[in-house]
N, C-alpha and C. Protein backbone atom coordinates (compact mmCIF):
# COMPACT_ATOMS: atom_id res chain seq x y z
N UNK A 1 65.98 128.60 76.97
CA UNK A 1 66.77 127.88 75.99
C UNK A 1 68.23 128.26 76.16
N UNK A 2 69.39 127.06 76.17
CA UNK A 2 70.74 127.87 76.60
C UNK A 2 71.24 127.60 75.12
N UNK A 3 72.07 128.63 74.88
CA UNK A 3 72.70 128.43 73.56
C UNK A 3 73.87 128.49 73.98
N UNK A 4 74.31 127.10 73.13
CA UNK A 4 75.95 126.94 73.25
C UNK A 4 76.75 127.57 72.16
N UNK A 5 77.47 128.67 72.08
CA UNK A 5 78.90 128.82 71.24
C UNK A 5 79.18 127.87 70.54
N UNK A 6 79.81 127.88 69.10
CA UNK A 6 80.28 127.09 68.20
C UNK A 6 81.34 127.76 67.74
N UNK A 7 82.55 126.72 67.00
CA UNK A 7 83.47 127.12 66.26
C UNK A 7 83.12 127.85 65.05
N UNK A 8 83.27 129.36 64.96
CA UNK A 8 82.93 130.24 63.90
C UNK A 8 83.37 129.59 62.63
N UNK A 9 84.88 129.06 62.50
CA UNK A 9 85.58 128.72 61.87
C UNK A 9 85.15 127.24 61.12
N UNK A 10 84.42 125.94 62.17
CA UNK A 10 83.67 125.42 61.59
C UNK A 10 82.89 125.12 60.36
N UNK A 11 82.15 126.48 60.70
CA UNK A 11 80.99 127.13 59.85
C UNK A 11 81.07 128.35 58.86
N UNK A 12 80.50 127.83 57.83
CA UNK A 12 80.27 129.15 56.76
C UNK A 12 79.10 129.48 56.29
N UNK A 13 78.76 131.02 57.66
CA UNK A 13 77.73 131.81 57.01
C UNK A 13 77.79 132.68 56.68
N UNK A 14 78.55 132.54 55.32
CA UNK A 14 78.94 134.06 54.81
C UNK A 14 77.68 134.67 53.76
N UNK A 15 76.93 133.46 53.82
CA UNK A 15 75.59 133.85 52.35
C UNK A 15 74.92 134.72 53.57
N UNK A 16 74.82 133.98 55.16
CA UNK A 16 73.37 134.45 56.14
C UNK A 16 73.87 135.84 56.40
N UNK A 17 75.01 135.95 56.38
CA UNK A 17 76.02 137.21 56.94
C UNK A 17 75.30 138.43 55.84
N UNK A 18 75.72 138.48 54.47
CA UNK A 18 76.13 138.76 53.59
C UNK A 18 74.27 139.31 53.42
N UNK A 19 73.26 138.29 53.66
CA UNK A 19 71.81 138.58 53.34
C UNK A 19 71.57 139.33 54.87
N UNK A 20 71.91 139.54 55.84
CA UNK A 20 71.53 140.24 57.10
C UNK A 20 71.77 141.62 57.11
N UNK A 21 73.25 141.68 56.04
CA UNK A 21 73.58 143.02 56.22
C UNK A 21 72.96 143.65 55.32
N UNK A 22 72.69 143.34 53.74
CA UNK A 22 72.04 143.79 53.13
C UNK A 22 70.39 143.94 53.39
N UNK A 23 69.72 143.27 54.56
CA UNK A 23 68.40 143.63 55.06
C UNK A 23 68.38 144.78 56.09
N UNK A 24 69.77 144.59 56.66
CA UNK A 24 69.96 146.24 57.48
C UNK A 24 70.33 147.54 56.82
N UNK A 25 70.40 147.18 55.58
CA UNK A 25 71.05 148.31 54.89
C UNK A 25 69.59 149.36 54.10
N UNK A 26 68.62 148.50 54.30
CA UNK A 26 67.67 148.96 53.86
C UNK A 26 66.87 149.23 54.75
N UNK A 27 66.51 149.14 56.18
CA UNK A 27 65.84 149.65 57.18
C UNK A 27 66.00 150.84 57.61
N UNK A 28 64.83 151.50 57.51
CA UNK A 28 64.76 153.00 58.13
C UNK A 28 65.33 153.38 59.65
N UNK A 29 65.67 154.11 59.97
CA UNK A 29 66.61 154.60 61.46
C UNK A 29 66.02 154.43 62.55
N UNK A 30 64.81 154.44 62.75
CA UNK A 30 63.90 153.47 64.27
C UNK A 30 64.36 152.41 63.98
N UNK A 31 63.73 151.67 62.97
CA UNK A 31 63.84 149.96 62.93
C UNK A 31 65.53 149.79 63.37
N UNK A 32 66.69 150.26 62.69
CA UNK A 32 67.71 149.87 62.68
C UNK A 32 68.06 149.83 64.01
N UNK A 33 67.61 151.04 64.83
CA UNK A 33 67.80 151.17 66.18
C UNK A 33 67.59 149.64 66.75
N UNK A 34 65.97 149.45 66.74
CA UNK A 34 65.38 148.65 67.15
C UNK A 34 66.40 147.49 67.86
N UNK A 35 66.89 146.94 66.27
CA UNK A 35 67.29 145.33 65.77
C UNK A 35 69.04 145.10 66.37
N UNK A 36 69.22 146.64 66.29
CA UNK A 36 70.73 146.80 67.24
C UNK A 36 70.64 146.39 68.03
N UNK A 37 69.54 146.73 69.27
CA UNK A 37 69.50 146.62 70.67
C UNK A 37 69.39 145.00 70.87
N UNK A 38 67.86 144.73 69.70
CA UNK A 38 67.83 142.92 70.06
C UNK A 38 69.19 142.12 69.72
N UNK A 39 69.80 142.40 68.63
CA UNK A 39 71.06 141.59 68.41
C UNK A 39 72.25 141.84 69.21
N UNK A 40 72.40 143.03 70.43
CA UNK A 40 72.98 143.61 71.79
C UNK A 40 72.64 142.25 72.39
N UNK A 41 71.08 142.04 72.66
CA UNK A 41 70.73 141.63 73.87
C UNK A 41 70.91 140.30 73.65
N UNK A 42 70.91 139.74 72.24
CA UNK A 42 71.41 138.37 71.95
C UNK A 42 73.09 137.96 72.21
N UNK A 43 73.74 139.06 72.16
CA UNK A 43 75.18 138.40 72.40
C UNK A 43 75.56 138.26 74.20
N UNK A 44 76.68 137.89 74.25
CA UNK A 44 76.96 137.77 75.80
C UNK A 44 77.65 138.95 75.92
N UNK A 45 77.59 139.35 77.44
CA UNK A 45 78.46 140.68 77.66
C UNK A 45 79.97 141.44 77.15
N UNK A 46 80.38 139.83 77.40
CA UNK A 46 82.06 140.21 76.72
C UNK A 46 81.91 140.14 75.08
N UNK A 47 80.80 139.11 74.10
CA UNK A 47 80.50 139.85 73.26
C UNK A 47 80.34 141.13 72.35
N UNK A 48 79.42 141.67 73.22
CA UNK A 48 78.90 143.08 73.07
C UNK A 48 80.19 143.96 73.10
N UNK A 49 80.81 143.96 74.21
CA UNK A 49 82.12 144.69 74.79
C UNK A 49 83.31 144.25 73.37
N UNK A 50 83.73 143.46 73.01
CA UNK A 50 84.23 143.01 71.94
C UNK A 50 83.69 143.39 70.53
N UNK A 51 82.49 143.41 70.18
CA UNK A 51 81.75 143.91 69.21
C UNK A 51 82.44 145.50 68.87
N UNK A 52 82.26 146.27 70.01
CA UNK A 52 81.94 147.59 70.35
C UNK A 52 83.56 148.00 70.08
N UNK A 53 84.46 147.46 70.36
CA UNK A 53 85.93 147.81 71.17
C UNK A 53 86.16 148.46 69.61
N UNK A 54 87.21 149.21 69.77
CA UNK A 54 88.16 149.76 68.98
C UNK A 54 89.02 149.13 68.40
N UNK A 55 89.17 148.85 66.94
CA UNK A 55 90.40 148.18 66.77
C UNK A 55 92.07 148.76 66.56
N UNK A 56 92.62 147.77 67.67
CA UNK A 56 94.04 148.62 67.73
C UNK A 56 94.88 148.24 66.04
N UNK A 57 95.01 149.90 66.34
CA UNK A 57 95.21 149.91 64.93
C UNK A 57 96.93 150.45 65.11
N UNK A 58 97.10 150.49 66.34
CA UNK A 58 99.23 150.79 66.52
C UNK A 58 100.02 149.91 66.31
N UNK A 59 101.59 150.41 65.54
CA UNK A 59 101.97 149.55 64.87
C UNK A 59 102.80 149.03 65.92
N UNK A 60 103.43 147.69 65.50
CA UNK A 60 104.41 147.39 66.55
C UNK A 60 105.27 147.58 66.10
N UNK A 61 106.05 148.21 67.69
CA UNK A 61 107.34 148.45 67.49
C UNK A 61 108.43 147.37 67.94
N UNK A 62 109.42 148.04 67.76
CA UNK A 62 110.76 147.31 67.85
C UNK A 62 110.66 146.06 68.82
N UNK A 63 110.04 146.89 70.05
CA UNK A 63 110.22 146.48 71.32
C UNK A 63 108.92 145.47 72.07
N UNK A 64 107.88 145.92 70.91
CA UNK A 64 106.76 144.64 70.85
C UNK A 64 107.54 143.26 70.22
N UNK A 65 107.90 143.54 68.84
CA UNK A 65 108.21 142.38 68.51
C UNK A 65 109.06 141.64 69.06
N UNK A 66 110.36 142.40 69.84
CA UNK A 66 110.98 141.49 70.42
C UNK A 66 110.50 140.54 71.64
N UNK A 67 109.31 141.36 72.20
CA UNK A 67 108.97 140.94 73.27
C UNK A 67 107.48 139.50 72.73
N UNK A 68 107.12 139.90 71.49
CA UNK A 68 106.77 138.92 71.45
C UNK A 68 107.15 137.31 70.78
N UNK A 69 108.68 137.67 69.98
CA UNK A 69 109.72 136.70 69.99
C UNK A 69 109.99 136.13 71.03
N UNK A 70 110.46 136.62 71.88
CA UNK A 70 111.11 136.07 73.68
C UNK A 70 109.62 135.45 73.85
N UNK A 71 108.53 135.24 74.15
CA UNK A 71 107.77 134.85 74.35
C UNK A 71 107.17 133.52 73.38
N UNK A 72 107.68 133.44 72.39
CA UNK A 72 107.12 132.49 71.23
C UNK A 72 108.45 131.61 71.85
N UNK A 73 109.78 131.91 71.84
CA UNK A 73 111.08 130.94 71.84
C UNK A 73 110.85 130.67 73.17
N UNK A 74 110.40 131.33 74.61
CA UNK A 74 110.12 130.96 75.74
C UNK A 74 109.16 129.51 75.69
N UNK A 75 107.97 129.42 74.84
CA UNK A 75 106.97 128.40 75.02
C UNK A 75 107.81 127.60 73.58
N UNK A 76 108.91 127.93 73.16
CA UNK A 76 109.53 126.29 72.56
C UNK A 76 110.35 126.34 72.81
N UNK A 77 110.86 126.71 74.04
CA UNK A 77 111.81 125.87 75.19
C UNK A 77 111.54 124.99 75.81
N UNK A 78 109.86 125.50 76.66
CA UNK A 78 109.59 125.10 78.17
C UNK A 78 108.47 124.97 78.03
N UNK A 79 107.54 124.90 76.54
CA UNK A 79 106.00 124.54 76.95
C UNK A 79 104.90 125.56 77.08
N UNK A 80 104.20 125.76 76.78
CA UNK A 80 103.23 126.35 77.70
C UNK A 80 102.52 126.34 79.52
N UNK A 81 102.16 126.63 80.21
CA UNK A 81 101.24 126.75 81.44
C UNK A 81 100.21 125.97 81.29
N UNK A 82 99.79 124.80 81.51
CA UNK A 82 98.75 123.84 81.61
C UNK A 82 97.68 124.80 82.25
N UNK A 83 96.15 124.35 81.97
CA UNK A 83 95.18 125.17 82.36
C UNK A 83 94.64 124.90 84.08
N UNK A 84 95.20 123.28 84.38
CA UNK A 84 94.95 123.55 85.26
C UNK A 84 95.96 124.27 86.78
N UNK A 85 97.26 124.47 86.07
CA UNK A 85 97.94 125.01 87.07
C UNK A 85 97.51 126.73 86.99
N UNK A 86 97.13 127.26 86.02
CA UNK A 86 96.60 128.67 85.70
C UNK A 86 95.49 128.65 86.87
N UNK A 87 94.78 127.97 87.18
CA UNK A 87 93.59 127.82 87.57
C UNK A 87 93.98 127.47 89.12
N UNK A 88 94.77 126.71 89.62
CA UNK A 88 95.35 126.81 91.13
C UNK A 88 95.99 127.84 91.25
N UNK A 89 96.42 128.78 90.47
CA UNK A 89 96.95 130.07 90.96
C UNK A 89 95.63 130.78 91.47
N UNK A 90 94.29 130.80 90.83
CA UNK A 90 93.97 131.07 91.67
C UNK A 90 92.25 130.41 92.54
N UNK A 91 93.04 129.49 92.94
CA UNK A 91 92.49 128.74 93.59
C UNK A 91 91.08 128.11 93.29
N UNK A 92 91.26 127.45 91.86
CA UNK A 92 90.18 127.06 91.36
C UNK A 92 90.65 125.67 90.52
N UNK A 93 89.49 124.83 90.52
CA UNK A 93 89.82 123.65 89.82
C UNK A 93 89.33 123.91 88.40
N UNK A 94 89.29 122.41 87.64
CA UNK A 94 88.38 122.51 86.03
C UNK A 94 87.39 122.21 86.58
N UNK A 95 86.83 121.57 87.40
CA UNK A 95 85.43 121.40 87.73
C UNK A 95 84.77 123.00 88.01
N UNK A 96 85.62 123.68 89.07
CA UNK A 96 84.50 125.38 89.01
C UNK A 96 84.72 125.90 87.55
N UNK A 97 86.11 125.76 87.20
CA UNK A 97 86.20 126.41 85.65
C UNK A 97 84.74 126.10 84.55
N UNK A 98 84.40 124.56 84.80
CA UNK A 98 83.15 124.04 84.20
C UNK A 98 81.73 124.92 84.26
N UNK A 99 82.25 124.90 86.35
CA UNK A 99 80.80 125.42 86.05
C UNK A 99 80.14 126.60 85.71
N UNK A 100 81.63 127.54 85.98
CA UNK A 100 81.87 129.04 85.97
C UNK A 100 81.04 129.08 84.65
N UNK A 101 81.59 128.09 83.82
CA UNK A 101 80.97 128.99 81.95
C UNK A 101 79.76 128.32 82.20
N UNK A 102 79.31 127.46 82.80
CA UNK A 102 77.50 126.84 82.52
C UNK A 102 76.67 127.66 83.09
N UNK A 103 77.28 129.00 84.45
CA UNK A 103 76.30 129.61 84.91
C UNK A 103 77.14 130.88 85.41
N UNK A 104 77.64 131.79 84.22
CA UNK A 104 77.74 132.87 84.00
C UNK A 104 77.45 133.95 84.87
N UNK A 105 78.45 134.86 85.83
CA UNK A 105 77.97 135.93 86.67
C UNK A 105 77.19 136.37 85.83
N UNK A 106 76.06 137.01 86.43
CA UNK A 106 75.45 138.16 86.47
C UNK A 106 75.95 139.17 85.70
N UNK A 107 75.75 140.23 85.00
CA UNK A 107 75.86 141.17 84.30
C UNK A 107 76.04 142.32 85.53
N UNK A 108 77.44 143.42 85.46
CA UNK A 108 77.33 144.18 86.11
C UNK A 108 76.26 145.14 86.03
N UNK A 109 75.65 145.42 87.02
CA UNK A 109 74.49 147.08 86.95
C UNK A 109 75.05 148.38 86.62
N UNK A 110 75.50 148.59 85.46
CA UNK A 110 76.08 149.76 85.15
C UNK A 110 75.72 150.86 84.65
């Protein structure tokens, strides 16, 4: 069965959210283990990796914000980078871009 991604934003499952966590909150420390691993093995890799990550919690400084000003007034000068010239840099069309997400490398062996 392939499951396609949806707009989170779309959708509001804040009741399914809200009743999942409170059914994990009550499972004993095997089970919880358990249901970690299956809901691991349900997300996609960069998922999981995203799930897991740390949130940057440093403030910006001076020299972020300016840099991310110059960058906001840069793309309402001149636009953004179209996806498919991103994609001839490196040497790929939207057709591999297509197929790249319909059939996903492999998971590294790590």
């Amino acid at each position: 069965m392939k499951m396609r991604r949806t707009n989170a934003v779309a959708l509001d499952h804040s009741d399914e959210r809200q009743n999942a966590h409170a059914f994990l909150g009550r499972l004993p420390d095997d089970q919880l283990s358990a249901v970690r691993g299956l809901l691991g093995a349900m997300l996609s890799p960069l998922d999981r990796e995203l799930a897991l990550a740390p949130i940057d919690d440093e403030p910006v400084t001076p020299d972020d914000a300016a840099a991310i000003q110059a960058g906001i007034a840069s793309l309402d000068r001149n636009g953004g980078v179209g996806l498919e010239e991103v994609l001839a840099d490196f040497g790929l069309t939207t057709d591999d871009f297509h197929k790249m997400a319909e059939d996903p490398a492999p998971e590294d062996a790590a």
